[in-house]
N, C-alpha and C. Protein backbone atom coordinates (compact mmCIF):
# COMPACT_ATOMS: atom_id res chain seq x y z
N UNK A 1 0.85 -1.17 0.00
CA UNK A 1 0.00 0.00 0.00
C UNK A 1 0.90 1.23 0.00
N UNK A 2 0.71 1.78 -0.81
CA UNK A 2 1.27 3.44 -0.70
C UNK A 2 0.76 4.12 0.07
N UNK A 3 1.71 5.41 0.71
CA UNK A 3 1.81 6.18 1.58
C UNK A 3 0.66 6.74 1.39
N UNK A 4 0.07 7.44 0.52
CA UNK A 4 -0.75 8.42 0.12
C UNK A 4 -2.36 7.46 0.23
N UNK A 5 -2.29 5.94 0.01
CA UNK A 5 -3.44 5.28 0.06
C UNK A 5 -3.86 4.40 1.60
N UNK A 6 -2.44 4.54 2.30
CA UNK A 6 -2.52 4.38 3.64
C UNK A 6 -3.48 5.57 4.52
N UNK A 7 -2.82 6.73 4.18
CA UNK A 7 -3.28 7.86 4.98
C UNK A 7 -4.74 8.10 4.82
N UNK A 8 -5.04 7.51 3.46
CA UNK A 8 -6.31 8.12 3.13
C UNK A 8 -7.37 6.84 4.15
N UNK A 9 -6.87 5.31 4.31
CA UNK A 9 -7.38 4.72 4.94
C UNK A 9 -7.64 4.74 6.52
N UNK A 10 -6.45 5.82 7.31
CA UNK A 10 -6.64 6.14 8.18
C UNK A 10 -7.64 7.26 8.42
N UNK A 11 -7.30 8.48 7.59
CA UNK A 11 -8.54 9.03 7.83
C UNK A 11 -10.17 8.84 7.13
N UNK A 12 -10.03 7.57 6.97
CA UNK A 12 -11.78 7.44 6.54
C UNK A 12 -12.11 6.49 7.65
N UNK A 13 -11.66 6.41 8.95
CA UNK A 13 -11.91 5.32 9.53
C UNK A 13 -13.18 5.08 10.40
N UNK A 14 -13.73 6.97 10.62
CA UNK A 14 -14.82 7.53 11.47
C UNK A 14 -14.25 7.18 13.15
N UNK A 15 -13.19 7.00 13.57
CA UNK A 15 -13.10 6.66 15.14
C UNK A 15 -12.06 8.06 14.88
N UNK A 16 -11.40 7.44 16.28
CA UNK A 16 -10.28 8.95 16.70
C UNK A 16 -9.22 8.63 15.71
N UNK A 17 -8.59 9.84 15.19
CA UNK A 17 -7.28 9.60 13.92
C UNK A 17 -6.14 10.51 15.04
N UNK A 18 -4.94 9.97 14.92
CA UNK A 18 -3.99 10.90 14.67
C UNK A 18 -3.61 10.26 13.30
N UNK A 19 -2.41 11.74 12.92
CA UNK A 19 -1.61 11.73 12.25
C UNK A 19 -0.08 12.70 12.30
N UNK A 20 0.81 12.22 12.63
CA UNK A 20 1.73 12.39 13.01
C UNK A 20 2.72 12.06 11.62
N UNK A 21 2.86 12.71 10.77
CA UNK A 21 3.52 12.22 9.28
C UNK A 21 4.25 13.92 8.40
N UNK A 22 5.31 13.52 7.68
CA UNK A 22 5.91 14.40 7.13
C UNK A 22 4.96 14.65 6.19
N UNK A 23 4.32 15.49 5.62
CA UNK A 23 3.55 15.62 4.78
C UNK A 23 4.08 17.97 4.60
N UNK A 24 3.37 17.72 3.26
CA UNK A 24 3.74 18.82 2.32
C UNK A 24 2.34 19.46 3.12
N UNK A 25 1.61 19.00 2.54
CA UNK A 25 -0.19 19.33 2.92
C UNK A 25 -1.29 18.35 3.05
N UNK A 26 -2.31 18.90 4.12
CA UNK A 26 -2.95 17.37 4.62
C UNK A 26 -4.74 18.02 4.13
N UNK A 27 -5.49 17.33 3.21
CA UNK A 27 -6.77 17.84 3.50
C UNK A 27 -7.45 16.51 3.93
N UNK A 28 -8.33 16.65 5.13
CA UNK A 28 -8.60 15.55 5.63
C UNK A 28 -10.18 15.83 6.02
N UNK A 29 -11.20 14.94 6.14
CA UNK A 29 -12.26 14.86 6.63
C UNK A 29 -12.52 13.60 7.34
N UNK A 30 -13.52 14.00 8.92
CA UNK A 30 -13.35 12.94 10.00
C UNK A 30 -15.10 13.19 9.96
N UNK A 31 -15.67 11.98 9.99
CA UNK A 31 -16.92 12.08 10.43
C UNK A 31 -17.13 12.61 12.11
N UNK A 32 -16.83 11.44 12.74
CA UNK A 32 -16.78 11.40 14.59
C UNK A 32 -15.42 10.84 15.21
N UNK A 33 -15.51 11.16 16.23
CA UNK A 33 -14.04 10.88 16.95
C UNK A 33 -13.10 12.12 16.62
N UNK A 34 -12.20 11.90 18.01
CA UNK A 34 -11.25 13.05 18.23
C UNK A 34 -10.01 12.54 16.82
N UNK A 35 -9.47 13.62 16.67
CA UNK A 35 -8.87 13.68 15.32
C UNK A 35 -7.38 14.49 15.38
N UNK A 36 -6.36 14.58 15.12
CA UNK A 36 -5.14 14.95 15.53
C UNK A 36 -4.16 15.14 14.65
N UNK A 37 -3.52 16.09 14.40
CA UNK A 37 -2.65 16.02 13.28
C UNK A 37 -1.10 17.09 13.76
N UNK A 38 0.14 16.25 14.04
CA UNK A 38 1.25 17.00 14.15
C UNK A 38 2.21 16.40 13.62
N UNK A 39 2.81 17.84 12.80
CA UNK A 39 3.88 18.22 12.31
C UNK A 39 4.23 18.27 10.48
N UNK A 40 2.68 18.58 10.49
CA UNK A 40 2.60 18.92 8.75
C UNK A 40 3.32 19.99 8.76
N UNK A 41 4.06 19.91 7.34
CA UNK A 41 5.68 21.02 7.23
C UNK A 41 4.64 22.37 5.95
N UNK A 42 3.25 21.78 5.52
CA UNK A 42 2.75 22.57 4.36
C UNK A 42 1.19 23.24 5.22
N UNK A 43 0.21 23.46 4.64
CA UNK A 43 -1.00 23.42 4.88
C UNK A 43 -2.28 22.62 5.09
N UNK A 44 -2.54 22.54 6.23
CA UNK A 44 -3.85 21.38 6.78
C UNK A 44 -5.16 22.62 6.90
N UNK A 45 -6.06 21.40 6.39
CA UNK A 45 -7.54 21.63 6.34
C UNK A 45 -8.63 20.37 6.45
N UNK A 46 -9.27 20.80 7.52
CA UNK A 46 -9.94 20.02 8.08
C UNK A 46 -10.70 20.14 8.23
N UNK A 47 -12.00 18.85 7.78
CA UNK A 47 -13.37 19.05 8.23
C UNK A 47 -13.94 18.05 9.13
N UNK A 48 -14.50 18.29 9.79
CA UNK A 48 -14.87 17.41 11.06
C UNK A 48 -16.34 17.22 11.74
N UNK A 49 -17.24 16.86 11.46
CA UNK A 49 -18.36 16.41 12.31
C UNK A 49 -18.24 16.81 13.37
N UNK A 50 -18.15 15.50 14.21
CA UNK A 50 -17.86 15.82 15.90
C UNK A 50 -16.77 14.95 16.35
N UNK A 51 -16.13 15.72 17.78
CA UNK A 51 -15.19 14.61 18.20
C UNK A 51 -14.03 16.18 18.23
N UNK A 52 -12.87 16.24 19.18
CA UNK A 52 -12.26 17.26 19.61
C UNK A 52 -10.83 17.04 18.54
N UNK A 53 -10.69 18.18 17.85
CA UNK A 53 -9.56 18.70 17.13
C UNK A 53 -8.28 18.67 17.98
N UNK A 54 -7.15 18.24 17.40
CA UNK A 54 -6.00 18.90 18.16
C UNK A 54 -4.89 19.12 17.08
N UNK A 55 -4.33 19.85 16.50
CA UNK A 55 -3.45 20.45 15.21
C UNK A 55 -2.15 21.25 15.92
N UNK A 56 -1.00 20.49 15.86
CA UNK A 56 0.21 21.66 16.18
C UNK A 56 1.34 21.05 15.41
N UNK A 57 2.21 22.12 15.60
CA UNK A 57 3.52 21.89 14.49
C UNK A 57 3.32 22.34 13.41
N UNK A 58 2.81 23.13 12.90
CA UNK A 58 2.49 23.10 10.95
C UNK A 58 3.10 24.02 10.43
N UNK A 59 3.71 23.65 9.22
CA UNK A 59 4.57 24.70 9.07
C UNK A 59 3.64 25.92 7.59
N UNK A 60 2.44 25.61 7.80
CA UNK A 60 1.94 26.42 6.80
C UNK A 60 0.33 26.79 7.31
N UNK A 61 -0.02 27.42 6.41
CA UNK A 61 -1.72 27.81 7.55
C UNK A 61 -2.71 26.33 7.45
N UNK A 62 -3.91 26.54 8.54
CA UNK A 62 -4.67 25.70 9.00
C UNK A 62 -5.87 26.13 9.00
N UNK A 63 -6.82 25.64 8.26
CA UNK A 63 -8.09 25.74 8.42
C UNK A 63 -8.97 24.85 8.41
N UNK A 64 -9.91 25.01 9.31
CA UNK A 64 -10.75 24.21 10.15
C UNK A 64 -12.65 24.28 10.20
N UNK A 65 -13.46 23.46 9.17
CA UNK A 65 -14.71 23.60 9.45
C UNK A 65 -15.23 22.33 10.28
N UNK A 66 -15.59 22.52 12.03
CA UNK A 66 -16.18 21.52 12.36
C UNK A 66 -17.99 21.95 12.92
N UNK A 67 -18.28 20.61 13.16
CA UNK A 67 -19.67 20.75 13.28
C UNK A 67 -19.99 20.61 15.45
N UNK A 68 -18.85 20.03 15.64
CA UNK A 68 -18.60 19.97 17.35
C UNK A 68 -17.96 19.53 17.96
N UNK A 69 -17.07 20.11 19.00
CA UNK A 69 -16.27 19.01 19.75
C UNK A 69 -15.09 20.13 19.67
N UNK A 70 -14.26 20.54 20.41
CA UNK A 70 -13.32 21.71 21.19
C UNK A 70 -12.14 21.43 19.62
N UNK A 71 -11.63 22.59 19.42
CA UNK A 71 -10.11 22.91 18.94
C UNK A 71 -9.25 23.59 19.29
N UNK A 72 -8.00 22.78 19.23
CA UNK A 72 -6.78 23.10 20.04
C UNK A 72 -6.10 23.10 18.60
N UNK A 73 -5.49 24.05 18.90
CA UNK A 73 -4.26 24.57 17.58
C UNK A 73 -3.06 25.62 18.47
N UNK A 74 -1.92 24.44 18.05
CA UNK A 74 -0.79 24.95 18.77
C UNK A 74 0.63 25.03 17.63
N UNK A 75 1.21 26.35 17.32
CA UNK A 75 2.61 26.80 16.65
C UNK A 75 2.46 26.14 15.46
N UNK A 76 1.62 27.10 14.95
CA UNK A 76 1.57 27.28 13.26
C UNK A 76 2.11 28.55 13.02
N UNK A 77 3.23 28.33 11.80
CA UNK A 77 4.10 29.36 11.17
C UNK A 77 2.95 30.12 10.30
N UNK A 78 2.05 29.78 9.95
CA UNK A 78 1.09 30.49 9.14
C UNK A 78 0.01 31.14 9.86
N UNK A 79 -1.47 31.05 9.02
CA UNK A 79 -2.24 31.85 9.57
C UNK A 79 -3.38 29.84 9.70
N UNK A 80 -4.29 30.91 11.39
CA UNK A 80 -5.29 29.58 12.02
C UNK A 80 -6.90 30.62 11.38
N UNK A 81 -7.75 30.09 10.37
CA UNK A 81 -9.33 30.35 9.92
C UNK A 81 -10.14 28.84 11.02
N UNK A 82 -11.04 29.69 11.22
CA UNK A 82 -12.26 28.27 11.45
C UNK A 82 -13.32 28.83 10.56
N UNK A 83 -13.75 28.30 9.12
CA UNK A 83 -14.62 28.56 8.90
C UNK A 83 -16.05 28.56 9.37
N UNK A 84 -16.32 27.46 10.18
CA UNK A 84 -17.47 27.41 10.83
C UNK A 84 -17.16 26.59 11.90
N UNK A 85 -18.06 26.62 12.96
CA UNK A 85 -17.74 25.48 14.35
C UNK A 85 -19.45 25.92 15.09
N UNK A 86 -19.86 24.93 14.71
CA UNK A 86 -21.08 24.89 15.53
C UNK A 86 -21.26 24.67 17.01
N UNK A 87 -20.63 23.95 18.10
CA UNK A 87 -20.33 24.10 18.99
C UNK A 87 -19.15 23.26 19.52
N UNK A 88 -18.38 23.99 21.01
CA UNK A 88 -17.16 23.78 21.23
C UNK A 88 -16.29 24.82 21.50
N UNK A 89 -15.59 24.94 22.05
CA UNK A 89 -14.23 25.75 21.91
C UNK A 89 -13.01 26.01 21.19
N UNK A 90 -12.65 26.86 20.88
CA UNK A 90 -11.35 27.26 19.84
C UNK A 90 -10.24 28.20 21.07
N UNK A 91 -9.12 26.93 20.95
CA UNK A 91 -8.20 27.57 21.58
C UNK A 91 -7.16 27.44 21.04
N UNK A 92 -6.45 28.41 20.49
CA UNK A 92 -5.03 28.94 19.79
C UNK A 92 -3.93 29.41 20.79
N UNK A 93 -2.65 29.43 20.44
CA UNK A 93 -1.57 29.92 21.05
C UNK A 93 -0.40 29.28 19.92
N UNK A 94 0.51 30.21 20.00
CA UNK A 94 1.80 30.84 18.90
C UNK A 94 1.22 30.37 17.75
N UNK A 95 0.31 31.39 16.98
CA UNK A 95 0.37 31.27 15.63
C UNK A 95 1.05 32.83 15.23
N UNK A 96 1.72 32.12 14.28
CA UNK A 96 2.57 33.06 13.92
C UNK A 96 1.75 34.38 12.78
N UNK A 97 0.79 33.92 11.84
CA UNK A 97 0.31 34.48 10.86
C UNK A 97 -1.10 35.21 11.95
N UNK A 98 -2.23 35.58 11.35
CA UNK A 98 -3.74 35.77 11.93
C UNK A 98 -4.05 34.58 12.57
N UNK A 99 -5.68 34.72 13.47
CA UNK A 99 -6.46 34.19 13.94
C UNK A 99 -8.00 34.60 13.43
N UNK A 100 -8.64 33.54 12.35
CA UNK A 100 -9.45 34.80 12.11
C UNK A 100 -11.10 32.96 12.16
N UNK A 101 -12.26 33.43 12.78
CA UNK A 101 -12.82 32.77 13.17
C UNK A 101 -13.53 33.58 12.56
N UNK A 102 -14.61 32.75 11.10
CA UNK A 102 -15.69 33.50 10.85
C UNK A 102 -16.70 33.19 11.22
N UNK A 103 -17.40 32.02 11.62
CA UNK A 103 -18.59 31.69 12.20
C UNK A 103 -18.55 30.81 13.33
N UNK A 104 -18.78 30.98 14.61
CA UNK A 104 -18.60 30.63 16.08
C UNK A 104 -19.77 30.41 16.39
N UNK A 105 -20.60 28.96 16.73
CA UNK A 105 -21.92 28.94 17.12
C UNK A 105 -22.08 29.45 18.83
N UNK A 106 -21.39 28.48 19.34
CA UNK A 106 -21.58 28.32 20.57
C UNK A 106 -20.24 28.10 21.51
N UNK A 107 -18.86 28.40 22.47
CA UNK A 107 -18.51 28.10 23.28
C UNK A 107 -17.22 28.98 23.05
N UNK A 108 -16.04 29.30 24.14
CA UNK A 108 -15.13 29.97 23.98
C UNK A 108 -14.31 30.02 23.33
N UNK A 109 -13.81 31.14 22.83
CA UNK A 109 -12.55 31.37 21.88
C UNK A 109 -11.65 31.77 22.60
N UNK A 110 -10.46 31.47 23.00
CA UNK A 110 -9.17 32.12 23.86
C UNK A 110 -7.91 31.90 22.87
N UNK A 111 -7.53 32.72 22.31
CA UNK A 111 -6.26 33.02 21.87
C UNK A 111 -5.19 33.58 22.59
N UNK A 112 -4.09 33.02 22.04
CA UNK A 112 -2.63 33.80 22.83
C UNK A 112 -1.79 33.51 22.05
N UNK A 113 -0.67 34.79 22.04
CA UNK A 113 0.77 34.43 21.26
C UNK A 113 0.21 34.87 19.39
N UNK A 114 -0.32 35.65 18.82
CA UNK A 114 -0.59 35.91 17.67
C UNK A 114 -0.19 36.66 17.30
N UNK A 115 0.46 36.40 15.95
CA UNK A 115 1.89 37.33 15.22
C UNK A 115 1.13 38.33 14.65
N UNK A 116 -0.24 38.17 14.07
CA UNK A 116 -0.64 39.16 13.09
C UNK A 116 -2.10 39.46 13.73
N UNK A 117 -3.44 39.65 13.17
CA UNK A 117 -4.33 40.18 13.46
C UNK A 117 -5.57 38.88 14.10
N UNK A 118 -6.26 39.44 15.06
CA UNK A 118 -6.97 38.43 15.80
C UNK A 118 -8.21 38.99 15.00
N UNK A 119 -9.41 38.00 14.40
CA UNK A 119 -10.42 38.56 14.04
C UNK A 119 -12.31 37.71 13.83
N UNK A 120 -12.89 37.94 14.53
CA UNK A 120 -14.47 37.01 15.08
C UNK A 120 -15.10 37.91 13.95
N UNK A 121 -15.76 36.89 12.74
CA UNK A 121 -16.76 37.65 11.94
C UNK A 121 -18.37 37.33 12.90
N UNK A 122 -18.08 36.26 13.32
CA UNK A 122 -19.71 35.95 14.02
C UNK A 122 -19.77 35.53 14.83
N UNK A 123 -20.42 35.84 15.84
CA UNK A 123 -20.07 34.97 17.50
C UNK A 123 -21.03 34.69 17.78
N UNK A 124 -22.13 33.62 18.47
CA UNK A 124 -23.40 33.63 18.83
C UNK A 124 -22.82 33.42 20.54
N UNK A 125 -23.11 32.20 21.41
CA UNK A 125 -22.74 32.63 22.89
C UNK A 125 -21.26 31.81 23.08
N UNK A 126 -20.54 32.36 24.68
CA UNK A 126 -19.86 32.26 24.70
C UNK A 126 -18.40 33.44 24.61
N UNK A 127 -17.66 33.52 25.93
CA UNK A 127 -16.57 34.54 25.54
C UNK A 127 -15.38 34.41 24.84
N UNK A 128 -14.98 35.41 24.80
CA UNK A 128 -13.77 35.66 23.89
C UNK A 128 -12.81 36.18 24.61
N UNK A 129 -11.52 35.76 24.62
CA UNK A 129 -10.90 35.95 25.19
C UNK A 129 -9.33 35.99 24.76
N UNK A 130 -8.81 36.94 24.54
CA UNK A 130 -7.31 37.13 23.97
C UNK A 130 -6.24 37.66 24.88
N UNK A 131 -4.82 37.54 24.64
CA UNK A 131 -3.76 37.85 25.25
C UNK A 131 -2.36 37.85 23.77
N UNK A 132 -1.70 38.62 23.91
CA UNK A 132 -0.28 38.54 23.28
C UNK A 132 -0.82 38.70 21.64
N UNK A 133 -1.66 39.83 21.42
CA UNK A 133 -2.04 39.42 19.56
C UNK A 133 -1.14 41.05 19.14
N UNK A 134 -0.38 40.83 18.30
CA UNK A 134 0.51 41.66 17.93
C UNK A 134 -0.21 42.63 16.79
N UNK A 135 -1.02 42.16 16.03
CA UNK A 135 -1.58 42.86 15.41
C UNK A 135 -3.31 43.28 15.57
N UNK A 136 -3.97 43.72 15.09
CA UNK A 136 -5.16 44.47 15.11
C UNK A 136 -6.46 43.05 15.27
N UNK A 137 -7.22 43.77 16.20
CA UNK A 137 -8.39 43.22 16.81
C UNK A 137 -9.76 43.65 16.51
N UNK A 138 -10.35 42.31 15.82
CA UNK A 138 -11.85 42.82 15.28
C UNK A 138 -12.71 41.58 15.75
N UNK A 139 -13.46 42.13 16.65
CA UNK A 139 -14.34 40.99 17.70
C UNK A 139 -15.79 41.96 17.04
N UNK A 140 -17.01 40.78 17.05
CA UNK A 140 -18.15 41.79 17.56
C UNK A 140 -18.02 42.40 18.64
N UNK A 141 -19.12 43.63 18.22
CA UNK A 141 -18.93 44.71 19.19
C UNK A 141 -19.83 44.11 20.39
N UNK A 142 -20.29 43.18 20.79
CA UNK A 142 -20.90 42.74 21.44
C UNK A 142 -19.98 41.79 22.64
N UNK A 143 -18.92 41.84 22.10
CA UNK A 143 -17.60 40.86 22.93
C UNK A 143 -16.35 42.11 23.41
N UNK A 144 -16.40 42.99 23.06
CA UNK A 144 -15.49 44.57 22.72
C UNK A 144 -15.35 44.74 24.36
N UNK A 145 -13.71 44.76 24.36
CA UNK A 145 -13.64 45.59 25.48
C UNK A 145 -14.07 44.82 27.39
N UNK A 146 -14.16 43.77 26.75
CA UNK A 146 -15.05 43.01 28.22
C UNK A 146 -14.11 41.81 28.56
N UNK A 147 -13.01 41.42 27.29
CA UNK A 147 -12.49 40.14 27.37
C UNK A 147 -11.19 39.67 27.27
N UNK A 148 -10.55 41.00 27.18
CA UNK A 148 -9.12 40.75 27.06
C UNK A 148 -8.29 40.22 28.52
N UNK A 149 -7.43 38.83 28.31
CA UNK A 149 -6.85 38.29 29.54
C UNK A 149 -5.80 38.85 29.82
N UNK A 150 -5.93 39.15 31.19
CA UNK A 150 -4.21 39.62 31.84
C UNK A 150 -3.37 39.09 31.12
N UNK A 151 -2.08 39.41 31.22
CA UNK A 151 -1.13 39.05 30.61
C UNK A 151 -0.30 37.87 31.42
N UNK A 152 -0.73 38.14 32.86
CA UNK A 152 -0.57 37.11 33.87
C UNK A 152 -0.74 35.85 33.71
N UNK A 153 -2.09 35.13 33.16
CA UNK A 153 -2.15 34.17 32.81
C UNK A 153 -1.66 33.14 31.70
């Protein structure tokens, strides 16, 4: 079996995936189960049902549409999008590029360590919460000003 027809058998498996593999770029879709991917050297994109995300190491941007279940994204040289996340949490720290979350159904966003601009096109409930974003901040105005974390923590 080839590399490329292995991987694809791991991620169609519907249980929990890691993937831990040299890869250029990963596009992957997980029905259910927690799902995992470190140390892609290119760009990962991921779509996910339900079951909790965990993405670090990447050496290129990451984007992420799930339907539920928490994301953890840790030291991406690029930029972290969630196109959509129906419910769950989105938690980032050292991305080097943006943080930019356009549709947030339900549960917290906490970022830290962001090289370029932090940015929420849609938030329904749930806070927001940032620390260390080097560049420019665009939250609804409905999250503005109420949520920024000490630097302490």
């Amino acid at each position: 079996m080839s590399n490329p027809d292995l991987i694809q058998k791991l991620l169609r498996r519907g249980a929990s995936h890691s993937a831990h593999l040299d890869l250029v770029s990963l596009e992957a879709s997980d029905g259910s189960g927690d799902f995992s991917v470190d140390g892609a050297s290119g760009t990962v994109h991921i779509t996910d049902g339900s079951g909790d995300l965990r993405i670090e190491n990447v050496g290129g941007n990451v984007r992420v549409t799930d339907g539920s279940g928490d994301i953890n994204v840790r030291n991406v040289a690029g930029s972290f999008t969630v196109e959509s996340d129906g419910s769950g949490s989105i938690y980032a720290t050292d991305i080097r590029g943006s943080v930019i979350v356009q549709n947030e159904g339900s549960g917290e966003i906490d970022v830290n360590k962001v090289g370029r601009d932090f940015k929420v096109e849609s938030k329904g409930s749930g806070s927001i919460e940032y620390t260390a974003v080097s560049g420019q901040i665009d939250i609804p105005e409905l999250h503005r000003g109420r949520h920024r974390r000490s630097e302490e923590r």
